[in-house]
Protein backbone atom coordinates (compact mmCIF):
# COMPACT_ATOMS: atom_id res chain seq x y z
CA UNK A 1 0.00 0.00 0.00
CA UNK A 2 2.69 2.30 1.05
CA UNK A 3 4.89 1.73 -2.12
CA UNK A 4 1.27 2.57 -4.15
CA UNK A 5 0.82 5.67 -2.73
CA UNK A 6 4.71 6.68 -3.27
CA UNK A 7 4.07 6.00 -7.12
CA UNK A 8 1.00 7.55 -6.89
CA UNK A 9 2.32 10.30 -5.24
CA UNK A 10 5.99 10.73 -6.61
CA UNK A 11 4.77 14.10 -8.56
CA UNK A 12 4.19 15.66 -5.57
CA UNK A 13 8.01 16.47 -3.42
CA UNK A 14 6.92 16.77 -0.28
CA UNK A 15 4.86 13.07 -0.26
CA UNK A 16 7.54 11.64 -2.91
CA UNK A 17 10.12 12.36 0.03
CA UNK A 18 7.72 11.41 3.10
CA UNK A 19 6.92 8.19 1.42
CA UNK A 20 10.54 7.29 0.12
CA UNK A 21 11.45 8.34 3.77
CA UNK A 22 8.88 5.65 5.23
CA UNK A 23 9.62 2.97 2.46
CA UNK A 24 13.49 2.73 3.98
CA UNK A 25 12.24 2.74 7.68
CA UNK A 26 10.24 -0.41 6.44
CA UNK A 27 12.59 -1.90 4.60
CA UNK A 28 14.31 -5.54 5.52
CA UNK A 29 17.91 -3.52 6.32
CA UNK A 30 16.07 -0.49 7.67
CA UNK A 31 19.10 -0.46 10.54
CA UNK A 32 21.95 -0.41 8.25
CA UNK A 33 20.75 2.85 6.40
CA UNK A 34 21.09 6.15 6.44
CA UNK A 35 18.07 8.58 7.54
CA UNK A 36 17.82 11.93 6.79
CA UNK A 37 17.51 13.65 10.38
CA UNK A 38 13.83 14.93 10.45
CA UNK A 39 14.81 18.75 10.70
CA UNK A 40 16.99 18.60 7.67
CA UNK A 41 14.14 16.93 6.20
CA UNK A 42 11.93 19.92 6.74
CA UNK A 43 14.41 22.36 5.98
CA UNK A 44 14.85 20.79 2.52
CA UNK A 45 11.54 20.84 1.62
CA UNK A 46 10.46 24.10 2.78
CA UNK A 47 8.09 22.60 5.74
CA UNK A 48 8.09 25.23 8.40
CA UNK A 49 8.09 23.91 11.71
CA UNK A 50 5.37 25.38 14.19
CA UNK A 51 5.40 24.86 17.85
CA UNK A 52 2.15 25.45 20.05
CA UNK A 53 3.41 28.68 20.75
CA UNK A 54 3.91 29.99 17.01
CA UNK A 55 0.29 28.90 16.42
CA UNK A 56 -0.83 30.60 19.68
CA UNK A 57 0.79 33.53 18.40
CA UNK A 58 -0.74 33.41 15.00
CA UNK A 59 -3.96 32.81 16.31
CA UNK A 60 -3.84 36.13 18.61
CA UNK A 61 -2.70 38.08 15.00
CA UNK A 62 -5.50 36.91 13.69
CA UNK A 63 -7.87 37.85 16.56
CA UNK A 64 -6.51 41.17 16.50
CA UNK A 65 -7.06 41.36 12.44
CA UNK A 66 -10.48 40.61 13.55
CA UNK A 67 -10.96 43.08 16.04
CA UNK A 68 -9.83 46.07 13.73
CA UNK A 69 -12.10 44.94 11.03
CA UNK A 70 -14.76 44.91 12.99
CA UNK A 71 -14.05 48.39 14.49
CA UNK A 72 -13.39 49.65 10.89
CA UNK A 73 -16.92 48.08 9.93
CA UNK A 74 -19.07 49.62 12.35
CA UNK A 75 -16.58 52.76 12.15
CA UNK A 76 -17.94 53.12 8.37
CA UNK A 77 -21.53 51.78 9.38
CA UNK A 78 -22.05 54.99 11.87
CA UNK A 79 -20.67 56.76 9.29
CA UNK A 80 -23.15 55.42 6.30
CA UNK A 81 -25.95 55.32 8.63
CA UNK A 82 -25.87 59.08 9.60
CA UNK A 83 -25.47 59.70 5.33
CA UNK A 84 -28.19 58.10 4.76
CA UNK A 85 -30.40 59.72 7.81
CA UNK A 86 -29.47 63.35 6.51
CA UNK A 87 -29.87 62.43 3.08
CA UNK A 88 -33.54 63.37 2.76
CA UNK A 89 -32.77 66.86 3.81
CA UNK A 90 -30.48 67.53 1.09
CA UNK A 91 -30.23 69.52 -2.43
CA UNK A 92 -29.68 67.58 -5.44
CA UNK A 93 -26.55 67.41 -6.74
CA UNK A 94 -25.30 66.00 -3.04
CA UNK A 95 -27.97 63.90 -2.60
CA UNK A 96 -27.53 62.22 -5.41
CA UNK A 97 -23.46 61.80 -4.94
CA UNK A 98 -24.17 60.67 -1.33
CA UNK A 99 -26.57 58.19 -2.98
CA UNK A 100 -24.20 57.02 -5.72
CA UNK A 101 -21.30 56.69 -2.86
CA UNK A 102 -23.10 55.18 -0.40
CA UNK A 103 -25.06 52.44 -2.89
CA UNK A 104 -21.68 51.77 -5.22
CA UNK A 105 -18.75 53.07 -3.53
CA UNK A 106 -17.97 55.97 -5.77
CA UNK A 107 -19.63 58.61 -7.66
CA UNK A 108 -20.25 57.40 -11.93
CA UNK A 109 -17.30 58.52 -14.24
CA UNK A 110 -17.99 61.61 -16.24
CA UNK A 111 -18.30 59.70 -19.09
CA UNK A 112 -21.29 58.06 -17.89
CA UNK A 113 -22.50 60.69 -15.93
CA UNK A 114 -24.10 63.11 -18.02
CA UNK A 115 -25.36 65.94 -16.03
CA UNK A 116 -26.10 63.88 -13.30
CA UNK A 117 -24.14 65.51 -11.14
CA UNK A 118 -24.79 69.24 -12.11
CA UNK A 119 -26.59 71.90 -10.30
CA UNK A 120 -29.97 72.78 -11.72
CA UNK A 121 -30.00 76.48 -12.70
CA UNK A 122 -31.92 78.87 -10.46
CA UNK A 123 -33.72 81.22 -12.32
């Protein structure tokens, strides 16, 4: 089974190596050879080693990522959510900018905006 899956496998570096690596510790003279010390093992293949305390680290990074996305969120939400209560008490062309921003992020190119964007003249 083991010599299947290192044939099936042999495209692949990392599981040709693990395999091959297992195939000699199973092998009749498995005492007589010699095995590639298990750091030097990683180190050749690029495997990075984590310890419980590099992946308690990473997981506080990524807590903290978290955290500031959610403050940013509900930093922009406030932000949107007083637009779009103020909105009804404003003069075309802002309300429709706010609108355009606040539904797509951005205001419409000129190119597409036609006179969208222009103050009606008072007369």
């Amino acid at each position: 089974m083991l010599l299947a899956d290192h044939r099936w496998l042999a495209a692949d570096k990392t599981a040709d190596a693990l395999t091959a690596r297992y195939l000699a510790a199973l092998a009749p003279d498995w005492y007589e050879r010699n095995h590639e010390d298990t750091a030097r093992l990683r180190s050749r293949l690029l495997i990075e080693h984590r310890t419980a305390h590099d992946m308690a680290s990473s997981e506080r990074e990524i807590l903290r990522m978290f955290d500031e996305a959610e403050f940013s969120l509900s930093f922009y939400k406030r932000r949107c959510d007083a637009l779009q209560g103020w909105q009804s008490r404003m003069r075309d062309p802002e309300r429709t900018v706010v609108c355009d921003i606040l539904a797509n992020g951005c205001t419409l190119p000129a190119e597409h905006a036609g006179d969208r964007y222009e103050q009606e003249q008072q007369t």
